[in-house]
Protein backbone atom coordinates (compact mmCIF):
# COMPACT_ATOMS: atom_id res chain seq x y z
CA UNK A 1 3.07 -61.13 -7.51
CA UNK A 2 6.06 -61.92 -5.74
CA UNK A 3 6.00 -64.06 -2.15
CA UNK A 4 7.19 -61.81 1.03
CA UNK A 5 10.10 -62.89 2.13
CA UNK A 6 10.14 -64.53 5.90
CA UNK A 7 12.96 -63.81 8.22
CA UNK A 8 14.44 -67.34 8.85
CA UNK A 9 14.48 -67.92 13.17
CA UNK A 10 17.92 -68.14 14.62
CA UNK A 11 18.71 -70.32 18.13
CA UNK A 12 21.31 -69.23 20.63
CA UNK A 13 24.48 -71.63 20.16
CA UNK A 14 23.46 -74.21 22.52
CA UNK A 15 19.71 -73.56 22.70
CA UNK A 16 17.20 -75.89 19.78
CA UNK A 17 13.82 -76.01 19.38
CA UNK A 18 14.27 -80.05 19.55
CA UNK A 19 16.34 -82.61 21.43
CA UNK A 20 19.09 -83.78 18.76
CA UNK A 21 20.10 -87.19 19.66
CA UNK A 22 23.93 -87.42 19.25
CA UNK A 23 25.43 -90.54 17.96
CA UNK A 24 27.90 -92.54 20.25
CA UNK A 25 31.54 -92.45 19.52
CA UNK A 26 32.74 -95.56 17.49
CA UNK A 27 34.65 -97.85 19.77
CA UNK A 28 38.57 -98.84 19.22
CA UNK A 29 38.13 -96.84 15.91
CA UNK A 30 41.98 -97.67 15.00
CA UNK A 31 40.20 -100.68 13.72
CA UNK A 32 37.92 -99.12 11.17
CA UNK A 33 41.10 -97.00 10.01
CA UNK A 34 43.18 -99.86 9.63
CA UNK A 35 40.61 -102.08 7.46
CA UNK A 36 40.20 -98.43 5.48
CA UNK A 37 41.75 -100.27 2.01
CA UNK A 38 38.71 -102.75 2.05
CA UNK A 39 36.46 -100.32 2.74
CA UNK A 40 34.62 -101.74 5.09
CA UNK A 41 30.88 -100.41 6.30
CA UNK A 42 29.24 -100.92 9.79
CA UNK A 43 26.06 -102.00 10.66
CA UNK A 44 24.53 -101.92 14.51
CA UNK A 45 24.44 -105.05 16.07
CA UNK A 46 23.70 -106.53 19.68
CA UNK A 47 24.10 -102.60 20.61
CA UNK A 48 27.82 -102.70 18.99
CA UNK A 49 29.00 -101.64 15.89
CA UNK A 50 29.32 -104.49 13.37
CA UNK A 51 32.12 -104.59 10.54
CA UNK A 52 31.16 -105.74 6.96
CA UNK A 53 33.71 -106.57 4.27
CA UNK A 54 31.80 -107.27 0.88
CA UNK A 55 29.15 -109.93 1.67
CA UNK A 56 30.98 -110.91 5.23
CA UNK A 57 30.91 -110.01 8.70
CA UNK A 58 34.30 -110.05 9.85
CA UNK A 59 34.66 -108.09 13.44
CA UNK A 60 32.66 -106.01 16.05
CA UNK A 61 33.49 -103.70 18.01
CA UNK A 62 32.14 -103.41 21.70
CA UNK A 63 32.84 -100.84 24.43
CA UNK A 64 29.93 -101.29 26.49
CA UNK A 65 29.23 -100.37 30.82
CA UNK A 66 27.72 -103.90 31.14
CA UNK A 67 29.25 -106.79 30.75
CA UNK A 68 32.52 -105.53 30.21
CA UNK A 69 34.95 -108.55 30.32
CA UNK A 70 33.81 -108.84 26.58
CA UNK A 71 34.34 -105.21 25.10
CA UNK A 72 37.28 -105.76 22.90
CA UNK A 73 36.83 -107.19 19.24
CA UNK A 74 35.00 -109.83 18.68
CA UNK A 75 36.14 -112.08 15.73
CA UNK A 76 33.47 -114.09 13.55
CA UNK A 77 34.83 -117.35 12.86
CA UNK A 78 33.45 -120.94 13.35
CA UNK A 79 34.65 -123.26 16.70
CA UNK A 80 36.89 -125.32 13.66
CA UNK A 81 39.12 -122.58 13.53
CA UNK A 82 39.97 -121.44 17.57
CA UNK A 83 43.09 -123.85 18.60
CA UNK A 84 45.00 -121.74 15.62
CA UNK A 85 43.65 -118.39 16.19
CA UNK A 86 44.67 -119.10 19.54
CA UNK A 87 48.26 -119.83 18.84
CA UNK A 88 48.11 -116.08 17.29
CA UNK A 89 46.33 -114.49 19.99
CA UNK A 90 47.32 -116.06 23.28
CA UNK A 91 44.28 -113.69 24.84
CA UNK A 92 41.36 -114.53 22.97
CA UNK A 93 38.38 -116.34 24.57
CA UNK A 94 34.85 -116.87 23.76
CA UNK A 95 32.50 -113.84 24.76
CA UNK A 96 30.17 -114.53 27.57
CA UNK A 97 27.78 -111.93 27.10
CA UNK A 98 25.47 -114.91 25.52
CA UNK A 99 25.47 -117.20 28.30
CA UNK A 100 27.33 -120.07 26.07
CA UNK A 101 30.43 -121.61 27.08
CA UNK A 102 32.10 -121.46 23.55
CA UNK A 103 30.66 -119.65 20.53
CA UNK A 104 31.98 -118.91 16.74
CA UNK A 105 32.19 -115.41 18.38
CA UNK A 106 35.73 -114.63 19.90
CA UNK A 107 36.88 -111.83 21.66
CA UNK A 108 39.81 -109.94 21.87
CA UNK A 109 39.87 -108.37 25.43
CA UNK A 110 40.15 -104.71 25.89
CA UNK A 111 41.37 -105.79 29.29
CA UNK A 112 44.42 -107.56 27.60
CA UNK A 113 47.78 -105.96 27.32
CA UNK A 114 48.33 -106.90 24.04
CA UNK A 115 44.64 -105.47 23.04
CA UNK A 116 45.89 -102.82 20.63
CA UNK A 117 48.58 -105.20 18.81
CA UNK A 118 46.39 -108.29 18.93
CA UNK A 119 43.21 -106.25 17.02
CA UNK A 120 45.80 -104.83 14.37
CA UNK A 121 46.82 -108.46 13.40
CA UNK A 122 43.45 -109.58 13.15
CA UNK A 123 42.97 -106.36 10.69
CA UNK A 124 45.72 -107.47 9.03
CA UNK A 125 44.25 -111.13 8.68
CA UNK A 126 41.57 -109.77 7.21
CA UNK A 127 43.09 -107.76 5.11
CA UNK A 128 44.84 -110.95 3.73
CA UNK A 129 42.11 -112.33 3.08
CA UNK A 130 42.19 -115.05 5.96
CA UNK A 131 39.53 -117.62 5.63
CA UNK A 132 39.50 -118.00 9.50
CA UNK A 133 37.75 -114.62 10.26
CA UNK A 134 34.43 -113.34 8.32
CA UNK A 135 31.14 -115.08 8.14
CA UNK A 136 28.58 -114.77 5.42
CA UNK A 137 25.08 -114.07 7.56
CA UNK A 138 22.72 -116.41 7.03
CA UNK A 139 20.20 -113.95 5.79
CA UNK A 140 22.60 -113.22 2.88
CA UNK A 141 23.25 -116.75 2.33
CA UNK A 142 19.53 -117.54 1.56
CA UNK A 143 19.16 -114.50 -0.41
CA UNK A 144 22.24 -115.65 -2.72
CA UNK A 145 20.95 -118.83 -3.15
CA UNK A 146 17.51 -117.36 -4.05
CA UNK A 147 15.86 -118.95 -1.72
CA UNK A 148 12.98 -116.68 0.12
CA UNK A 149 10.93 -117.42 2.76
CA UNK A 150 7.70 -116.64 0.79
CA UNK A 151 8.18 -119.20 -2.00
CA UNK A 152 6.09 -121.83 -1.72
CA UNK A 153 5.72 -125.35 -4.22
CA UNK A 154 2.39 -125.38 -6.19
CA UNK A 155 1.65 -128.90 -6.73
């Protein structure tokens, strides 16, 4: 015996059943499109959008209401490698969003009137393959290393 068909319900344009929750515009996207050949994913981090190359976190991108001296891109490097980043980007500062007065994190001011050249060469150092910007997370460290938190030594 065949199943009556049901007529499927249809919403003014506009008008749902349910809130749909839209999803916030990616910030200095020119970024994203210029680190395309790596293809690079994002992750969500510290309510900005993190870039990943491979194993590495290289760059986020922030374009926040609060706090806004550091929306820009941040860089992730280590404190070892600022005086020569600096002598590329003239602009670049540690963020202060975290309260400490220098941090591996960088940032590339929106502010800045170089912003838009300045986070183009950094795409381009990455895409070089630059050893001064990307950090392997530690989380990803300990799993290559095969180290887990729930191993214990029997004795």
């Amino acid at each position: 015996m065949s199943q009556p068909r049901r007529n499927p319900v249809f919403f003014p344009p506009g008008d749902t059943p349910f809130a749909v929750r839209r999803r916030k515009a990616v910030p200095h996207e020119f970024v994203l499109d210029a680190l395309a050949a790596l293809s690079p994913y994002t992750r969500p981090m510290f309510g900005c959008l993190a870039i990943y190359v491979q194993d590495k976190i290289v760059l986020i991108l922030r374009d926040k209401r609060e706090n806004m001296a550091d929306n820009g891109v941040w860089l992730a490097t280590t404190k070892a490698h600022h005086e020569s980043l600096r002598r590329e980007f003239p602009n670049m500062r540690s963020i202060q969003v975290f309260g400490n007065p220098v941090t591996g994190w960088q940032v590339l001011p929106a502010e800045a009137p170089d912003f838009e050249q300045a986070a183009l060469h950094a795409c381009d150092l990455v895409l070089a393959g630059d050893s001064r910007i990307g950090k392997v997370p530690k989380s990803s460290k300990r799993a290559k290393l095969g180290r887990g938190t729930s191993q214990r030594r029997r004795k």
